[in-house]
Structures are given as structure tokens and as C-alpha cells.
C-alpha atoms as a PDB file:
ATOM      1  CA  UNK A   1       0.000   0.000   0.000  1.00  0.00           C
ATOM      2  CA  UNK A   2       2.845   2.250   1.023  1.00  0.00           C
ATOM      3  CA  UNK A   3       4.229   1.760  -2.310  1.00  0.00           C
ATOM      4  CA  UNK A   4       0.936   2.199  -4.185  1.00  0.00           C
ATOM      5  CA  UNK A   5       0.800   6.063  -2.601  1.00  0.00           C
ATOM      6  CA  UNK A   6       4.702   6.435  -3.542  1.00  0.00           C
ATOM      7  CA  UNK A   7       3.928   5.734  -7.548  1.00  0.00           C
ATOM      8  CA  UNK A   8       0.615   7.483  -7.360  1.00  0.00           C
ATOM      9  CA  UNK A   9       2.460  10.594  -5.780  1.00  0.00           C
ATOM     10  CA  UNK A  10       5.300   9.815  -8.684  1.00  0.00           C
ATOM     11  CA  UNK A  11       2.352   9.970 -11.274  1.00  0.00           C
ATOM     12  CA  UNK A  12       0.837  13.096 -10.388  1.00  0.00           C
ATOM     13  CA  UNK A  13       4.257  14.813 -10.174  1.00  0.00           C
ATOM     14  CA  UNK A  14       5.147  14.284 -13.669  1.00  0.00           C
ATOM     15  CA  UNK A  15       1.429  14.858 -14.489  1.00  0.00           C
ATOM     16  CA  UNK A  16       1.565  18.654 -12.950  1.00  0.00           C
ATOM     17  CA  UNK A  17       5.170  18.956 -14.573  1.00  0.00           C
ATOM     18  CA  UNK A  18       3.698  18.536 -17.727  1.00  0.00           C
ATOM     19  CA  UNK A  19       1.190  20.544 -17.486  1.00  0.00           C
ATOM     20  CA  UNK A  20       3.401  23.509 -16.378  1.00  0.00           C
ATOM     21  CA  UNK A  21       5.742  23.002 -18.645  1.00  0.00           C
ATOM     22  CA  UNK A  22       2.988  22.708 -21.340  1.00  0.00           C
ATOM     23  CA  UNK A  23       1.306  25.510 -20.126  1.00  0.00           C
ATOM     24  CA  UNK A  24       4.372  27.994 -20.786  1.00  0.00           C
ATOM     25  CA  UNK A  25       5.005  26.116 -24.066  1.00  0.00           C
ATOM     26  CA  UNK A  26       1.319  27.461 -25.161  1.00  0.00           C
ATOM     27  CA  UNK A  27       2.031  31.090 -23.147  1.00  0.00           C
ATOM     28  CA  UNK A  28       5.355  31.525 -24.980  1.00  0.00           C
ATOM     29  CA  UNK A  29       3.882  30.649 -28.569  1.00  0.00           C
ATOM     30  CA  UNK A  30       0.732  33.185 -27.869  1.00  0.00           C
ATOM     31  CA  UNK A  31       0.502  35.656 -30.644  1.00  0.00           C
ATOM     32  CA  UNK A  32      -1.105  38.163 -28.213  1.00  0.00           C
ATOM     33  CA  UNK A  33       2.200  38.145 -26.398  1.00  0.00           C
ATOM     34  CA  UNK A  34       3.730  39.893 -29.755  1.00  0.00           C
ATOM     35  CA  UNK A  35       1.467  42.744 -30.120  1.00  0.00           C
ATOM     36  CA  UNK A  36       2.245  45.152 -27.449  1.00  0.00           C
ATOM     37  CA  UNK A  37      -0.017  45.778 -24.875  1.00  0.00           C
ATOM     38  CA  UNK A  38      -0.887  49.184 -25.975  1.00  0.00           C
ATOM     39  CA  UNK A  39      -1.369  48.257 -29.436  1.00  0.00           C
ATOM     40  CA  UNK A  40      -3.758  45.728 -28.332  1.00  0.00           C
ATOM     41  CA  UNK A  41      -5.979  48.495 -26.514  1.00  0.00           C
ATOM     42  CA  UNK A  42      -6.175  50.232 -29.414  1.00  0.00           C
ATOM     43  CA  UNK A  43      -6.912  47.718 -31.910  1.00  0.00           C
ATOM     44  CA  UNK A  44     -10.032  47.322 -29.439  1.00  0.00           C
ATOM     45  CA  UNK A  45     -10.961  50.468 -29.831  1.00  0.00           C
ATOM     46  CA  UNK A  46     -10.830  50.838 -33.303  1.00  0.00           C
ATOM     47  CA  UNK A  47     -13.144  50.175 -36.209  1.00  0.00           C
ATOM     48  CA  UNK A  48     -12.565  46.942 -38.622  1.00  0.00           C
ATOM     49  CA  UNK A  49     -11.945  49.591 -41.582  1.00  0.00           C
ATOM     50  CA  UNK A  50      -9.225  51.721 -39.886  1.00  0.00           C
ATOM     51  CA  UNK A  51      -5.674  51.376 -40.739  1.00  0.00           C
ATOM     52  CA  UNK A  52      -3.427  51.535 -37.770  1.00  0.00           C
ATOM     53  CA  UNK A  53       0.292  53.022 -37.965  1.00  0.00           C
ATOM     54  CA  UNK A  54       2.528  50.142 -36.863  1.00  0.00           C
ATOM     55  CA  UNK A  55       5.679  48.402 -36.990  1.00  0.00           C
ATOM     56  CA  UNK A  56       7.338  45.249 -36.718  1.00  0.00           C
ATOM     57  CA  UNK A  57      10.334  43.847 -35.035  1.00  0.00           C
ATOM     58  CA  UNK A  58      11.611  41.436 -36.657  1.00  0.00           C
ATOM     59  CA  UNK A  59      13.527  38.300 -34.107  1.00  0.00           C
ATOM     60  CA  UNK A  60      16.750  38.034 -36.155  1.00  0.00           C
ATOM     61  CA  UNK A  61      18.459  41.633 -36.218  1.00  0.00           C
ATOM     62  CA  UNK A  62      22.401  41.814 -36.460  1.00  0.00           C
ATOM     63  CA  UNK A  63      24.487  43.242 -33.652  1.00  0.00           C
ATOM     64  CA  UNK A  64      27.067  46.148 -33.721  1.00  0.00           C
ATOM     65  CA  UNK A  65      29.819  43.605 -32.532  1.00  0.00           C
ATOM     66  CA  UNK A  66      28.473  41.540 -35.342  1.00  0.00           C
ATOM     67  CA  UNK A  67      28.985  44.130 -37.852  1.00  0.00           C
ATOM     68  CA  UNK A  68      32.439  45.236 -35.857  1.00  0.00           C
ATOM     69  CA  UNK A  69      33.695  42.026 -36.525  1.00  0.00           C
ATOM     70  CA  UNK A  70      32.716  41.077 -39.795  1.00  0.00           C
ATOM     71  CA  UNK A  71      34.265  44.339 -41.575  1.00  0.00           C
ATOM     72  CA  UNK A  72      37.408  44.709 -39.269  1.00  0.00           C
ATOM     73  CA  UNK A  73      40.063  45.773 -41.032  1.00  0.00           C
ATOM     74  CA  UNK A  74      38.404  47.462 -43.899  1.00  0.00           C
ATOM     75  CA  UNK A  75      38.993  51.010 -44.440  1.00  0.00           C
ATOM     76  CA  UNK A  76      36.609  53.296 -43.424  1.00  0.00           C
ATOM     77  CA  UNK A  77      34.461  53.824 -46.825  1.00  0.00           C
ATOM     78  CA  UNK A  78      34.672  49.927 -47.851  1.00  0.00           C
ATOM     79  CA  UNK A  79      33.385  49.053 -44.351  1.00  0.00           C
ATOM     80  CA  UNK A  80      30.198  51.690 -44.868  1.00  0.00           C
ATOM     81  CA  UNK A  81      29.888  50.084 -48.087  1.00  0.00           C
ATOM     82  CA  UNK A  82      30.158  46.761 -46.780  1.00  0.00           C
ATOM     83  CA  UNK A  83      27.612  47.437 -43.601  1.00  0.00           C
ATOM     84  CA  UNK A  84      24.848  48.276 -46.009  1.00  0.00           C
ATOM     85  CA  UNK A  85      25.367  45.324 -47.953  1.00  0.00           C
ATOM     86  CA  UNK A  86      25.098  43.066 -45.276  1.00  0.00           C
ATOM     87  CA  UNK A  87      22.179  44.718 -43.435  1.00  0.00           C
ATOM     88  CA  UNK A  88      20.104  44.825 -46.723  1.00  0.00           C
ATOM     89  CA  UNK A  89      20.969  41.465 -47.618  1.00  0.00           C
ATOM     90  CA  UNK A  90      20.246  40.468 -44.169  1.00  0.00           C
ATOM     91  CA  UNK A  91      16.830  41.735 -43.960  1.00  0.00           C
ATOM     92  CA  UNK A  92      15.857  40.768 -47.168  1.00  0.00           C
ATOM     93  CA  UNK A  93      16.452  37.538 -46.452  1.00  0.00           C
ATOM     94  CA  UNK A  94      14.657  37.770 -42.906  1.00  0.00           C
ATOM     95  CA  UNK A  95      11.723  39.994 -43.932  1.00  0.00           C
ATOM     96  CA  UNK A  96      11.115  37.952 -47.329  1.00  0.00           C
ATOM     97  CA  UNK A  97       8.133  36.179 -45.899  1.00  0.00           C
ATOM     98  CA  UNK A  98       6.439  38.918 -44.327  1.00  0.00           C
ATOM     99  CA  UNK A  99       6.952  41.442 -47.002  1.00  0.00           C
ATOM    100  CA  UNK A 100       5.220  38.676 -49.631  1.00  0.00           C
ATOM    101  CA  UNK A 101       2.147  38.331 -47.402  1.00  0.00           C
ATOM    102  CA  UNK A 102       1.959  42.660 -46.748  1.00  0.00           C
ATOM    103  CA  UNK A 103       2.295  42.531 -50.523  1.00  0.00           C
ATOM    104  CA  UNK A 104      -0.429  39.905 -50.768  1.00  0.00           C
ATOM    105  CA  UNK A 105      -2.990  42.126 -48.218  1.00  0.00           C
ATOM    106  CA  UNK A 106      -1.917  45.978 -49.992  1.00  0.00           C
ATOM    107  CA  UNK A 107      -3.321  44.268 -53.500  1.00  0.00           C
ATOM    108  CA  UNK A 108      -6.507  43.547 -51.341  1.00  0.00           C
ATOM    109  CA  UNK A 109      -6.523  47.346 -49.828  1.00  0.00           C
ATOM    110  CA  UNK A 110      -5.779  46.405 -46.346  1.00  0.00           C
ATOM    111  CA  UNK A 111      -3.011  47.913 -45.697  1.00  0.00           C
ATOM    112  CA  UNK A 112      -1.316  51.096 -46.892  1.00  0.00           C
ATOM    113  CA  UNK A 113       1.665  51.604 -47.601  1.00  0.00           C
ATOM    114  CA  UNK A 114       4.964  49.551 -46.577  1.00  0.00           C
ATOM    115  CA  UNK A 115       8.401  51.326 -45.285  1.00  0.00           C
ATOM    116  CA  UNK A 116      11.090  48.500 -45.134  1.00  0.00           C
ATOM    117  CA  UNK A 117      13.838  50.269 -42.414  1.00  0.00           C
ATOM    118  CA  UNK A 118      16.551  47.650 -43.453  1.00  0.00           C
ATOM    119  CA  UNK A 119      19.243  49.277 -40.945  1.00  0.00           C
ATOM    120  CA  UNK A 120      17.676  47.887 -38.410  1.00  0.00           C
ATOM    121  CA  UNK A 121      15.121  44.938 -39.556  1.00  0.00           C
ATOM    122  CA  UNK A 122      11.673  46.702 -38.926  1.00  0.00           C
ATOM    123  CA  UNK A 123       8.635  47.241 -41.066  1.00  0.00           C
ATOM    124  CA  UNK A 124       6.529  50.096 -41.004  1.00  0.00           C
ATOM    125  CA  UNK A 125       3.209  50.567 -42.426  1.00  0.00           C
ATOM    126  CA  UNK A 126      -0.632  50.784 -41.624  1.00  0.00           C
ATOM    127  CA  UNK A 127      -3.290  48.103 -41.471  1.00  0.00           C
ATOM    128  CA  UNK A 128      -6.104  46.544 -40.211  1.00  0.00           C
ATOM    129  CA  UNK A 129      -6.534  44.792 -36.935  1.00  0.00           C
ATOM    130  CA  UNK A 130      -7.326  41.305 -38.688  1.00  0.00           C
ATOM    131  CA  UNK A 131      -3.323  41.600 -40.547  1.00  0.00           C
ATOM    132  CA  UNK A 132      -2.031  42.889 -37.079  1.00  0.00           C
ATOM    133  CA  UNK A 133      -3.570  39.808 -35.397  1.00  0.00           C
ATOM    134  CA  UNK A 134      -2.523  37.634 -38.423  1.00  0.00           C
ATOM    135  CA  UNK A 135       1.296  38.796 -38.710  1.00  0.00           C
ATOM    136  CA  UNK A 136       1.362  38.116 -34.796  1.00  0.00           C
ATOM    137  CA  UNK A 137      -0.343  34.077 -35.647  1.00  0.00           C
ATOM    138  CA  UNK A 138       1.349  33.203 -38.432  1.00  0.00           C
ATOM    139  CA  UNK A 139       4.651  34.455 -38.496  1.00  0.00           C
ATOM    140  CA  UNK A 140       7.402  33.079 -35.919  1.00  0.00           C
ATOM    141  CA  UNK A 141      10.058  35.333 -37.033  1.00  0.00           C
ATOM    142  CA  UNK A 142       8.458  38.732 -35.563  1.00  0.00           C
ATOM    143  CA  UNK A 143       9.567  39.579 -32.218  1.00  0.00           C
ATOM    144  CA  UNK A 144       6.859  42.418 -31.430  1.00  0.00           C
ATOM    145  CA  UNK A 145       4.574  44.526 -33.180  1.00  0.00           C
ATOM    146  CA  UNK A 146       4.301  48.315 -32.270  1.00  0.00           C
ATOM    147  CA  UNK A 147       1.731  51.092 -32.650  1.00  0.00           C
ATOM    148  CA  UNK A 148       4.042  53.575 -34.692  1.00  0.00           C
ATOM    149  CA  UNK A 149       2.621  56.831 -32.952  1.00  0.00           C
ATOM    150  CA  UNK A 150       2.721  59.650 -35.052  1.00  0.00           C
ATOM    151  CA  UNK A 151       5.013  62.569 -34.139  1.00  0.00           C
ATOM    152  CA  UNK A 152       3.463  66.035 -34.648  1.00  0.00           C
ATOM    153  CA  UNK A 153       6.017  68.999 -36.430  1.00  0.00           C
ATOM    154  CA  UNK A 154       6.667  70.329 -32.255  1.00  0.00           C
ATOM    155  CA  UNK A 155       7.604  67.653 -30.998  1.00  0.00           C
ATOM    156  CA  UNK A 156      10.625  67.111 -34.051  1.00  0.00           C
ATOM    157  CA  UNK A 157      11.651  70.223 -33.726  1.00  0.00           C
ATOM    158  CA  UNK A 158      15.518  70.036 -32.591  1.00  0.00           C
ATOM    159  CA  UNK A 159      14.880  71.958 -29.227  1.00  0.00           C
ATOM    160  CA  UNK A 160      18.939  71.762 -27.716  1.00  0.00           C
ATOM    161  CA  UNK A 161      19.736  73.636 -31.006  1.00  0.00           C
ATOM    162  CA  UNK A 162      21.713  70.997 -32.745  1.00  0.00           C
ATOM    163  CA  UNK A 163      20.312  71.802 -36.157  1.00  0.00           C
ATOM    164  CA  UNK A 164      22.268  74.804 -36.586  1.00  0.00           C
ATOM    165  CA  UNK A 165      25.426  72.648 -37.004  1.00  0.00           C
ATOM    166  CA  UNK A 166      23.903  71.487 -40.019  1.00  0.00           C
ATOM    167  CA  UNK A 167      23.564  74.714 -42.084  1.00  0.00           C
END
């Protein structure tokens, strides 16, 4: 009997393991958990016709030490050269399935228009809730999706007088 409790105690142990384990498996693949918060509350609150300003993250974005490395020893105008080559080739290759399906979605009007930032892997555009919710589903290789706020002329106005270094 004493043995019966021991493998029944055994049994549910692994049991509840699982099911935490499983549990955090399901939490971690959520799409909800790649839409920021704020973005979320918004996409509540806004109509299935309106086109929100966002942007993507995408997972896979290449580090300065990365870069550092890769074009050390290069003088100074061969490693620019070579920077942009590898960031554009990078991102093409990392935003190639994304970019296909916003292409896909702008030939059905619903989203507008698409801003590929290529320095630093991120998409910008507008769209729908139902492509926001999509992109955050179906595609593994964003990291987080952002409401891309827009910035009125006052606030990008150079206010510590920097700009007049660059008359």
C-alpha cells in the first residue's frame, strides 16, 4: 500500500510537470504576447476599416559587434559600403516572408503603404486589426509589433539647437 501512494504521488508529479511546462510552451507561442499591450488596446478600440500606424520587429536583427567584426580591417568607406550590404541582404532575407504576405494584403486594400527600415530589420506601415492579429499568428520570425505613434512637427523640432550645425 505504502508503495501504491509512492507511484501514485510519482504519477501526479510528472502529471503537474507537464502541465506547467505545457502551459508555458502554449504562453510563450501566444501571438497576443507579440502585439504590445498598448497596441492591443487600441486595436479594441478601433473600427474593422481603420488602418493603424505600426511596426514590426523582426527576431533576427544583427548586432554592432556583429557588424564590428565582420568588416574589421576594412577602411573606413569599404566598411560603410560593406555594412549596407550586409544589413540589406540580411533583412531581405529575414523579412522575405512577411513582405510577400503585406504585398499579398496591400493588392486587397488592407493595408497602406509599406516602409522596409533595413538598418535595423523593422517594417513600417498601416493596417487593419485582422493583418495585425494575423502577422502576430502566423509568423514566428516577428519579435513584437508596435503602434508607430505619429510625431506632430513640435515635438521634431531640434529643441537643444543641434540643427544649426547642419547649415
Amino acid at each position: 500500500m505504502n508503495s501504491n501512494f509512492m507511484y501514485r504521488a510519482v504519477f501526479l508529479f510528472i502529471l503537474l510537470a507537464g502541465m506547467l511546462l505545457s502551459s508555458q510552451a502554449v504562453f510563450a507561442d501566444n501571438p497576443d504576447s507579440r502585439i504590445h499591450p498598448y497596441l492591443q488596446e487600441l486595436m479594441k478600440s478601433s473600427g474593422d476599416e481603420d488602418l493603424i500606424p505600426v511596426y514590426i520587429m523582426l527576431k533576427d536583427r544583427l548586432s554592432l559587434d556583429y557588424l564590428r567584426g565582420t568588416t574589421q580591417g576594412l577602411r573606413r568607406e569599404d566598411r560603410r559600403q560593406e555594412v549596407v550590404r550586409i544589413l540589406k541582404e540580411h533583412a531581405a532575407y529575414s523579412q522575405s516572408r512577411v513582405l510577400s504576405y503585406l504585398e499579398d494584403k496591400k493588392s486587397q486594400e488592407l493595408i497602406g503603404h509599406v516602409e522596409n527600415i533595413w538598418s535595423i530589420n523593422v517594417i513600417a506601415f498601416k493596417a487593419k486589426s485582422s493583418v495585425i492579429e494575423e502577422l502576430a499568428r502566423d509568423f514566428q520570425e516577428i519579435e513584437e509589433i508596435r503602434y508607430d505613434r505619429p510625431i506632430s512637427s513640435e515635438e521634431a523640432v531640434d529643441d537643444n539647437g543641434i540643427s544649426k550645425y547642419n547649415e
